[in-house]
C-alpha atoms as a PDB file:
ATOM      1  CA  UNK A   1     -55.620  -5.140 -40.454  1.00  0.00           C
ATOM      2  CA  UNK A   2     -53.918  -7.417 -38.026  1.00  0.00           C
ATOM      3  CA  UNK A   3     -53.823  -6.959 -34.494  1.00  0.00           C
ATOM      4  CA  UNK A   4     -50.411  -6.435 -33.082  1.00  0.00           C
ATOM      5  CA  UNK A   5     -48.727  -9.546 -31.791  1.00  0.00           C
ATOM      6  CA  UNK A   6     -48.785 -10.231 -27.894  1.00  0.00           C
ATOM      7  CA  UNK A   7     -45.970 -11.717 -26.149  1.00  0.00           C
ATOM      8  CA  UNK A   8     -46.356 -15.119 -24.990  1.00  0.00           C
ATOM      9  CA  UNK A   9     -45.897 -16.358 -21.612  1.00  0.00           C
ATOM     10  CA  UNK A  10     -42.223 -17.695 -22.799  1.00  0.00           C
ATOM     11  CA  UNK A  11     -40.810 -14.851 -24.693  1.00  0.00           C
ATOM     12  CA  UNK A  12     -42.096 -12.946 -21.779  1.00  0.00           C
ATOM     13  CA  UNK A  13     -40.301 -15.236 -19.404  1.00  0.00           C
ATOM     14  CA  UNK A  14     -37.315 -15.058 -21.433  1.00  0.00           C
ATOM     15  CA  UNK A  15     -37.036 -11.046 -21.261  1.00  0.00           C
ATOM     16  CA  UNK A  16     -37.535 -10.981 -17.636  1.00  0.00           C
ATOM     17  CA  UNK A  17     -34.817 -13.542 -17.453  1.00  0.00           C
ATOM     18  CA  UNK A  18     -32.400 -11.486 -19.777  1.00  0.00           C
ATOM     19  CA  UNK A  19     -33.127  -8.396 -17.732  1.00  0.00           C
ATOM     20  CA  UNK A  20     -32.859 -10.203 -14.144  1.00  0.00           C
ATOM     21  CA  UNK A  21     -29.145 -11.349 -15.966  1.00  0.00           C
ATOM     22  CA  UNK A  22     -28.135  -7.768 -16.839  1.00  0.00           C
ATOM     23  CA  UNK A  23     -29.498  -6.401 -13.568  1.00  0.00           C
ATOM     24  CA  UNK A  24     -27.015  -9.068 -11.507  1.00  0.00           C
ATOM     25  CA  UNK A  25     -24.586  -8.317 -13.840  1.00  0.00           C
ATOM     26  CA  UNK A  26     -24.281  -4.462 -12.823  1.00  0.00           C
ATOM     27  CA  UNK A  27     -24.787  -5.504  -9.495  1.00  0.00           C
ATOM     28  CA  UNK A  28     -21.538  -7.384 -10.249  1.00  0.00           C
ATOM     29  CA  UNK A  29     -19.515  -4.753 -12.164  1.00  0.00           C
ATOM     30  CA  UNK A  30     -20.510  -1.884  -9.228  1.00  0.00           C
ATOM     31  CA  UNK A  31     -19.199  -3.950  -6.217  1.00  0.00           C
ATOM     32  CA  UNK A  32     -15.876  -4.974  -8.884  1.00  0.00           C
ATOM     33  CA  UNK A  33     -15.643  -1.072  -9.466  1.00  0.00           C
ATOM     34  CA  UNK A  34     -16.307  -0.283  -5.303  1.00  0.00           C
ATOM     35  CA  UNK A  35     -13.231  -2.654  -5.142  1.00  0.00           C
ATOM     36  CA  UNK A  36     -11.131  -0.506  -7.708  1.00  0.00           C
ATOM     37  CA  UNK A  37     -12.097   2.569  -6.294  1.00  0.00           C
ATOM     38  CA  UNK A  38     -11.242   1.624  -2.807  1.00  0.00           C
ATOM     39  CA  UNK A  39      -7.523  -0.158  -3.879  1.00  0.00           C
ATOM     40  CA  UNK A  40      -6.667   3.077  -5.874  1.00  0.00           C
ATOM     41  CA  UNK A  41      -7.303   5.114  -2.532  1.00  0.00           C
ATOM     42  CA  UNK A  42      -4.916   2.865  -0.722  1.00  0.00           C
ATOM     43  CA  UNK A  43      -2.393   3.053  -3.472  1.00  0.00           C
ATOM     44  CA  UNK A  44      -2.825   6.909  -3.382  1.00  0.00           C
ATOM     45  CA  UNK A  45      -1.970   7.307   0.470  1.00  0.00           C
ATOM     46  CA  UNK A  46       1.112   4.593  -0.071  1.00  0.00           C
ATOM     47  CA  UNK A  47       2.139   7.675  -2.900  1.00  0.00           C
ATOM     48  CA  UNK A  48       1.683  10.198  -0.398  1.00  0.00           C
ATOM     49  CA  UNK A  49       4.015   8.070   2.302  1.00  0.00           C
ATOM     50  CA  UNK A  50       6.379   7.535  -0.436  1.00  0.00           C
ATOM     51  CA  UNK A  51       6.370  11.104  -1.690  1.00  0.00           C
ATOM     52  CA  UNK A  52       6.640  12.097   2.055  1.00  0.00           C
ATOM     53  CA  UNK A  53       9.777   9.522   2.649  1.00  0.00           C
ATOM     54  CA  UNK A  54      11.704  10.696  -0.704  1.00  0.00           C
ATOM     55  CA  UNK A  55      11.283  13.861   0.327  1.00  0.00           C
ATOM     56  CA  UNK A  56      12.339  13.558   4.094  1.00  0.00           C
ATOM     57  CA  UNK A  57      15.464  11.685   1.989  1.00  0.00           C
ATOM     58  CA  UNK A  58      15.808  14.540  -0.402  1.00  0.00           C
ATOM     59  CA  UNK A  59      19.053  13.175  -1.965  1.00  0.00           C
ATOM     60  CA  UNK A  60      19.922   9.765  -0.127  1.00  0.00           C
ATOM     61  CA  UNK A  61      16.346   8.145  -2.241  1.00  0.00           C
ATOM     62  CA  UNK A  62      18.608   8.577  -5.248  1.00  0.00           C
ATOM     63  CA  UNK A  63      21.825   7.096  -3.541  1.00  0.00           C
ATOM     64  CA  UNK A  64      19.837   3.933  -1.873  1.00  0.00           C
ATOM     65  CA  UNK A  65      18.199   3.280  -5.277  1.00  0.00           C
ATOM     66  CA  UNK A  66      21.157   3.303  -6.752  1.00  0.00           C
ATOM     67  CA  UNK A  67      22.824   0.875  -4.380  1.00  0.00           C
ATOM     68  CA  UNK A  68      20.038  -1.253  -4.560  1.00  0.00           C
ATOM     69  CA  UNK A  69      19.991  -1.663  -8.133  1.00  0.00           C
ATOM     70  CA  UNK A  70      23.656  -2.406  -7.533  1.00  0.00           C
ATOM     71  CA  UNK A  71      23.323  -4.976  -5.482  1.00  0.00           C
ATOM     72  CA  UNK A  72      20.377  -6.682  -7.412  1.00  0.00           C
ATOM     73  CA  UNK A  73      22.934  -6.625 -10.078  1.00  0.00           C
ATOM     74  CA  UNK A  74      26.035  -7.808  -8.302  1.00  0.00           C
ATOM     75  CA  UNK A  75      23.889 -10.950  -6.783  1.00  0.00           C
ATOM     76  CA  UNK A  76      22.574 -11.815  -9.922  1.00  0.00           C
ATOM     77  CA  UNK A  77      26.107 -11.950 -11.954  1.00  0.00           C
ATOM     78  CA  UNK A  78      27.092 -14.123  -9.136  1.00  0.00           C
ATOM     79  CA  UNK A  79      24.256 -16.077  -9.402  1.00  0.00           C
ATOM     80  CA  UNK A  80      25.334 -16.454 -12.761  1.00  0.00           C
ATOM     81  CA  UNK A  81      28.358 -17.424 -12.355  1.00  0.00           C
ATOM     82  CA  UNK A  82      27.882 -20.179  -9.430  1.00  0.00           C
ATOM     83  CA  UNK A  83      25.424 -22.328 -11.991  1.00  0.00           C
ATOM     84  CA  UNK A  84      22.459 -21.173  -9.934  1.00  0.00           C
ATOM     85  CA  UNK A  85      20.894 -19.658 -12.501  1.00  0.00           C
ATOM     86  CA  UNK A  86      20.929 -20.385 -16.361  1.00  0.00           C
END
């Protein structure tokens, strides 16, 4: 019967290598994820202010969208039609 095979010092070295690697790399993807986590709060309480405003608006949010979108429109026909855009 053979003995089972030891690791040598450089396969060794290479796991501990691969697994310091993988442990900076979850290091890495929890502060990325920290970062998520703490942008999608923020862009929660802006939906909340929002919410809050539209509602405070009730029916004049529709009306300024509206004339916003119509004036996006207007300004961009006329950019159109002065050359400054192609």
């Amino acid at each position: 019967m053979s003995e089972p095979r030891t690791e040598s010092h450089y396969e060794f070295q290479s796991r501990v290598d691969r697994e310091i690697k993988m442990a900076a790399d979850v290091a890495r993807l929890s502060t990325t994820l920290d970062a998520v986590l703490t942008r999608m709060g923020a862009l929660e309480k802006d939906m909340q202010i929002m919410t809050a405003m539209a509602n405070r608006w009730k029916g004049a949010t529709v009306v300024l969208l509206a004339l916003g979108s119509a004036a996006g429109w207007l300004s961009t026909v006329w950019a159109h039609l002065t050359g400054h855009l192609s």
